[in-house]
Protein backbone atom coordinates (compact mmCIF):
# COMPACT_ATOMS: atom_id res chain seq x y z
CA UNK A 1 -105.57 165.56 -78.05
CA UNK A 2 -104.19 162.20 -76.56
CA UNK A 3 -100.82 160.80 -76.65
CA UNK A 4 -101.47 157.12 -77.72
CA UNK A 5 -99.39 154.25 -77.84
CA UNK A 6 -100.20 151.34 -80.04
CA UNK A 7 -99.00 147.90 -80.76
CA UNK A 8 -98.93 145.97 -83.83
CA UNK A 9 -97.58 142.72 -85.86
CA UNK A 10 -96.11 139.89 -84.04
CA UNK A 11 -93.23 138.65 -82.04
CA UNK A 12 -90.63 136.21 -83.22
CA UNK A 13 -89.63 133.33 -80.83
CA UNK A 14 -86.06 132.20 -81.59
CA UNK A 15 -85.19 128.91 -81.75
CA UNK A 16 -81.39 129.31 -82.65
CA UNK A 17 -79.75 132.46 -84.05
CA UNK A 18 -81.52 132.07 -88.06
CA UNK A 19 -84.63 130.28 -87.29
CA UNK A 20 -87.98 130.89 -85.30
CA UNK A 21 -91.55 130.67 -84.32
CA UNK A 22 -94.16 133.27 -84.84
CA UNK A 23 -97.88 133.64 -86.17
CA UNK A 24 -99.48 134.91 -89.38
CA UNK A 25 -100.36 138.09 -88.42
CA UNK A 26 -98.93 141.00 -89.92
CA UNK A 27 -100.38 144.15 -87.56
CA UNK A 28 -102.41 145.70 -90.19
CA UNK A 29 -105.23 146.21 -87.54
CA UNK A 30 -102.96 147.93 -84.86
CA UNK A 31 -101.27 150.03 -88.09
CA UNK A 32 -104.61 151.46 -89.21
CA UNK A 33 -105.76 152.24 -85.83
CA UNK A 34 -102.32 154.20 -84.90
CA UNK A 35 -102.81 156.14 -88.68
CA UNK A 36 -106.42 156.82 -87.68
CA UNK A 37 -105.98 157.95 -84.86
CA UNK A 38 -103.04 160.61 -85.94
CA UNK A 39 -105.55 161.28 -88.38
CA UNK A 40 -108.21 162.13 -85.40
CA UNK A 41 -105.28 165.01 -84.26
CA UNK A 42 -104.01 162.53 -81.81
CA UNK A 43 -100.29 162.17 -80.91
CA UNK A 44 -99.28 158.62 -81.86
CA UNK A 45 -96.49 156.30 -81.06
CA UNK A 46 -96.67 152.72 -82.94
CA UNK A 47 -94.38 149.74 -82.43
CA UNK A 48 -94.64 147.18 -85.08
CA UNK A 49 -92.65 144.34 -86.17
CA UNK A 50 -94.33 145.30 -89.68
CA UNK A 51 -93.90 148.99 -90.31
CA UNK A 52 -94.37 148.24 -94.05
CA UNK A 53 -98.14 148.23 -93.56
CA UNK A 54 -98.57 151.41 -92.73
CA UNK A 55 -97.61 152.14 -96.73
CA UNK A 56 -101.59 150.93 -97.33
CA UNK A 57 -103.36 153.81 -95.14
CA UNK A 58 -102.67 157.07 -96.95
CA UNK A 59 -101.79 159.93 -94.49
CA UNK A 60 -104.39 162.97 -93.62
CA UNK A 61 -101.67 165.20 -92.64
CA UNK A 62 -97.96 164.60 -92.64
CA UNK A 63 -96.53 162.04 -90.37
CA UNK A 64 -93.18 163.41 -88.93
CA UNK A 65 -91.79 163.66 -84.75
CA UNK A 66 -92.45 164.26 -82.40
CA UNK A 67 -96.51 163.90 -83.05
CA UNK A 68 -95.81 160.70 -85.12
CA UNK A 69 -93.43 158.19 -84.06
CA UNK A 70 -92.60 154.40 -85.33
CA UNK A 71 -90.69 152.17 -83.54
CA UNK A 72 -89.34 148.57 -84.64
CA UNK A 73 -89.17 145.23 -83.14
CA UNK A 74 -89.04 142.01 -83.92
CA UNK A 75 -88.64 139.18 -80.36
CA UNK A 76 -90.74 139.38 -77.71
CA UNK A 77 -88.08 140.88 -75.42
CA UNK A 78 -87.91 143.43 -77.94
CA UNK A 79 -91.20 144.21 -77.66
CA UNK A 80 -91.44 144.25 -73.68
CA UNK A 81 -88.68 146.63 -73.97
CA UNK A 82 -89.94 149.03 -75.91
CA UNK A 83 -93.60 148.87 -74.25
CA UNK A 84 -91.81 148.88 -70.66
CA UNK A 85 -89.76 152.03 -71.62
CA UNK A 86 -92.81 154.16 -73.29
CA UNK A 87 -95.67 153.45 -70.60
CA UNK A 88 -93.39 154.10 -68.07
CA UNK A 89 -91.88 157.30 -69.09
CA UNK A 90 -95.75 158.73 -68.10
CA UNK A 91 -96.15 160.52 -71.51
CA UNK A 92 -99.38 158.61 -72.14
CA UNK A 93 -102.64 158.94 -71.77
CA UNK A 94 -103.65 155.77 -73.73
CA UNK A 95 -102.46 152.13 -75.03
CA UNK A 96 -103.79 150.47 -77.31
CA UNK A 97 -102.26 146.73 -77.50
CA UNK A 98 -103.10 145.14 -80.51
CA UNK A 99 -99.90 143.26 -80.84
CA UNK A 100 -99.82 139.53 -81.42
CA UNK A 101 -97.65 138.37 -78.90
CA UNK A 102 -95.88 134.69 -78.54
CA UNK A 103 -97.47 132.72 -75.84
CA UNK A 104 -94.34 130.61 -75.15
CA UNK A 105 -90.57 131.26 -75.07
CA UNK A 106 -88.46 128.27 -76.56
CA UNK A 107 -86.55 126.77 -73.14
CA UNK A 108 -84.77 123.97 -75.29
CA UNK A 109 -84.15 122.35 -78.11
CA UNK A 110 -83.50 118.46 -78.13
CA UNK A 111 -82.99 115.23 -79.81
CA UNK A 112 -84.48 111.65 -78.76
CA UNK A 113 -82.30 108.85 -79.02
CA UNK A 114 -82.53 105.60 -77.18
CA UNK A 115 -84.83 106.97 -74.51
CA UNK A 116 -82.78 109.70 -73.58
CA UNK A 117 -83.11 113.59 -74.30
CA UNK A 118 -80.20 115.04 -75.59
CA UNK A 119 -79.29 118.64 -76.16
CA UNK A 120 -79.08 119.65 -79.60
CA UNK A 121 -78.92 123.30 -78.99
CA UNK A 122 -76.86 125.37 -81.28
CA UNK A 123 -76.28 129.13 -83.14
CA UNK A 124 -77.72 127.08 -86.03
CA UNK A 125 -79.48 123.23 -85.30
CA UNK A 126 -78.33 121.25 -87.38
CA UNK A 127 -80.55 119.54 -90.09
CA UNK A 128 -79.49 115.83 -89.99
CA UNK A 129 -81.37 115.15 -87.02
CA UNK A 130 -83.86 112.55 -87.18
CA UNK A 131 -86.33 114.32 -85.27
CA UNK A 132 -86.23 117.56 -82.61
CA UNK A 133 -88.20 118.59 -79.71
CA UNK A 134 -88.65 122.01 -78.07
CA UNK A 135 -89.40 122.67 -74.85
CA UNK A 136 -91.82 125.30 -74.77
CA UNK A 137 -92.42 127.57 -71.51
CA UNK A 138 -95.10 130.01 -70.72
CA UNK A 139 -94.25 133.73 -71.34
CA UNK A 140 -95.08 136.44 -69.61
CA UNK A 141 -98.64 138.29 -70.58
CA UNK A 142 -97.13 141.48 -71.42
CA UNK A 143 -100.71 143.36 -70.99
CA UNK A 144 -101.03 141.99 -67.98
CA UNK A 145 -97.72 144.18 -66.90
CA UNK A 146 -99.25 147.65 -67.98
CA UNK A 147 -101.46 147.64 -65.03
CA UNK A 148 -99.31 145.94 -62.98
CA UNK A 149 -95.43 146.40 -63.24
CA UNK A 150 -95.39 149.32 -65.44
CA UNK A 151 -98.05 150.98 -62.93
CA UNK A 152 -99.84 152.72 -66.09
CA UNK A 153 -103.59 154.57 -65.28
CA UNK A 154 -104.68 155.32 -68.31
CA UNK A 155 -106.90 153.97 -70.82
CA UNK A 156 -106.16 150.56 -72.19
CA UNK A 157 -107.64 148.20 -75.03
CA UNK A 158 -106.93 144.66 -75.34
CA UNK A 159 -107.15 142.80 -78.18
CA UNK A 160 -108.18 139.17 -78.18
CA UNK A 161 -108.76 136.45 -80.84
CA UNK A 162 -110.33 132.51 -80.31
CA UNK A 163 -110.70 129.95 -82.86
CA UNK A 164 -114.04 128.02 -83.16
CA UNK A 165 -116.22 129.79 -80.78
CA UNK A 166 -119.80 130.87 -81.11
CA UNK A 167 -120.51 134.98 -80.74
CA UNK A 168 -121.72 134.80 -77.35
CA UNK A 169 -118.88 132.02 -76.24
CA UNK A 170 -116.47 135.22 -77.27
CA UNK A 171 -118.49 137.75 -76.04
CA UNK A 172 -118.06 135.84 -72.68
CA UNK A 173 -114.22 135.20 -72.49
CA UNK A 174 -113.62 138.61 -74.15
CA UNK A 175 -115.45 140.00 -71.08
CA UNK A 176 -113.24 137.34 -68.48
CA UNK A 177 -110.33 138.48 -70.41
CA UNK A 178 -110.83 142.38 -70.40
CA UNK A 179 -111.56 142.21 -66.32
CA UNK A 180 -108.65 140.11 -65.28
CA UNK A 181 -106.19 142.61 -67.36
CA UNK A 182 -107.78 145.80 -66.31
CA UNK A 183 -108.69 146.79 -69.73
CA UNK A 184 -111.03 149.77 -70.17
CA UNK A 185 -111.99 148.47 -73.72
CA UNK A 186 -111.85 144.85 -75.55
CA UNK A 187 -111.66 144.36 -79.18
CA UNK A 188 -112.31 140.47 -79.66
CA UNK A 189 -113.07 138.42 -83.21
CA UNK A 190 -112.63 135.17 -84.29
CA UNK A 191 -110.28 133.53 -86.98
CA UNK A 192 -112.67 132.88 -89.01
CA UNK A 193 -114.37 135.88 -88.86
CA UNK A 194 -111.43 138.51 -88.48
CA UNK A 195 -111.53 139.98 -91.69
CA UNK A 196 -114.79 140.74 -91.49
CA UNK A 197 -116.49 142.20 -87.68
CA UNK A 198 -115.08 142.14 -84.46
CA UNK A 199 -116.76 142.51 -80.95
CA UNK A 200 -115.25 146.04 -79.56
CA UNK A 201 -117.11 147.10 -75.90
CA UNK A 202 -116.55 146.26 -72.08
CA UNK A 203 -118.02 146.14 -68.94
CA UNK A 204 -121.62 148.16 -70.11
CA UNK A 205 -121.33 145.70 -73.24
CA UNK A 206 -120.39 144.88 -76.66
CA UNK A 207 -121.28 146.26 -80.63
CA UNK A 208 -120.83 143.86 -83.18
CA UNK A 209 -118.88 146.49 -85.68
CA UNK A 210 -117.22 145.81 -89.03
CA UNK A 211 -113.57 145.61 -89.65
CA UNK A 212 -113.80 149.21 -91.50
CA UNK A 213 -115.51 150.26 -89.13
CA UNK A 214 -113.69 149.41 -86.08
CA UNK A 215 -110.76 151.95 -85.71
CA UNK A 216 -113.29 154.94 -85.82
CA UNK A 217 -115.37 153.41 -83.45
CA UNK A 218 -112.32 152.31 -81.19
CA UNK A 219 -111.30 155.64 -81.18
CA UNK A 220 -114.70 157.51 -80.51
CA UNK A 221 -114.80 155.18 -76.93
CA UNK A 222 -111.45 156.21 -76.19
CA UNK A 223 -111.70 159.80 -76.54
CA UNK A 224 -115.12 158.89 -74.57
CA UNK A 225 -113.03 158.01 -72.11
CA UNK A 226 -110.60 160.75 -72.05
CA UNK A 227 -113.98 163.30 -71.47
């Protein structure tokens, strides 16, 4: 049995204290992994901004602690938190990150008047502006930290999605992405495409599976892995 921890949903980017910027994506991959893979006997751990989703996998065999644990978030510093604090409390043998994370942090908000940027930033922006502009900075690539900051050894599986790309063009910067991460596994699709197959594989190469069956087959290279 493995102790797993997986990621799902998406991160939230504030942009004052009631509004924000995130993406469509709802963690219903990551969800049905983490069930599946309780459902393999495994010891599971999910964080998800969308623990709702988890309502459309019916459970093999009760979920209750400590075998089964969900965990809320809904920023991305809520979400580094949580990851920092489980993969470096060593209780894991396996992470699966198939969270979609924000790319950017908001590092202002402004107006534009006469040439000149002005600070509009606020608990709550005001509406009556004639126009706003945020300053967007780079955030950090939080998988990137599990082999690096948080120092973890064990198996790992990125997840990794491009828009308007050929098969082999994401076969190719799946395979770029896995290496420079340290990933053991890579599970890359397309937009377009997401709902129905997704590249899962790694250094030895890549299966074109389906989207029901991906989690078994993610799981079968993982406990691969394990030995």
């Amino acid at each position: 049995m493995l102790n797993i921890l997986v990621t799902a949903g998406n991160t939230q980017t504030p942009v004052d204290r009631v509004r924000c910027i995130t993406n469509v994506f709802s963690g219903r991959t990551g969800a049905r992994v983490a069930a599946t893979a309780f459902d393999r006997g495994h010891a599971v751990t999910l964080l998800t901004s969308h623990p709702e989703v988890l309502r459309e996998f019916p459970a093999g065999r009760e979920r209750a602690a400590p075998a089964w644990v969900v965990r809320s978030y809904r920023t991305f510093a809520d979400l580094e938190g949580l990851m920092r604090d489980e993969i470096t409390s060593g209780r894991y043998q396996a992470v699966v990150h198939a969270a979609a994370v924000s790319d950017y942090h908001v590092a202002g908000v402004f107006t534009h008047r006469g040439g000149v940027f002005e600070d509009a930033s606020a608990g709550k922006v005001k509406g009556s502006h004639p126009e706003l502009w945020l300053k967007l900075t780079p955030a950090p690539k939080l998988v990137d930290q599990v082999r690096g900051a948080w120092a973890f050894s064990g198996s790992l599986v990125k997840f990794k999605l491009e828009v308007g790309v050929s098969e082999s063009e994401l076969e190719a910067t799946a395979e770029a992405s896995r290496a420079h991460s340290r990933a053991d596994l890579m599970c890359a699709n397309t937009l377009d495409g997401m709902h129905d197959w997704a590249l899962l594989g790694g250094g030895d190469g890549y299966e074109r599976v389906t989207r029901a069956e991906l989690p078994e087959r993610l799981l079968e290279r993982l406990e691969s892995l394990a030995g």
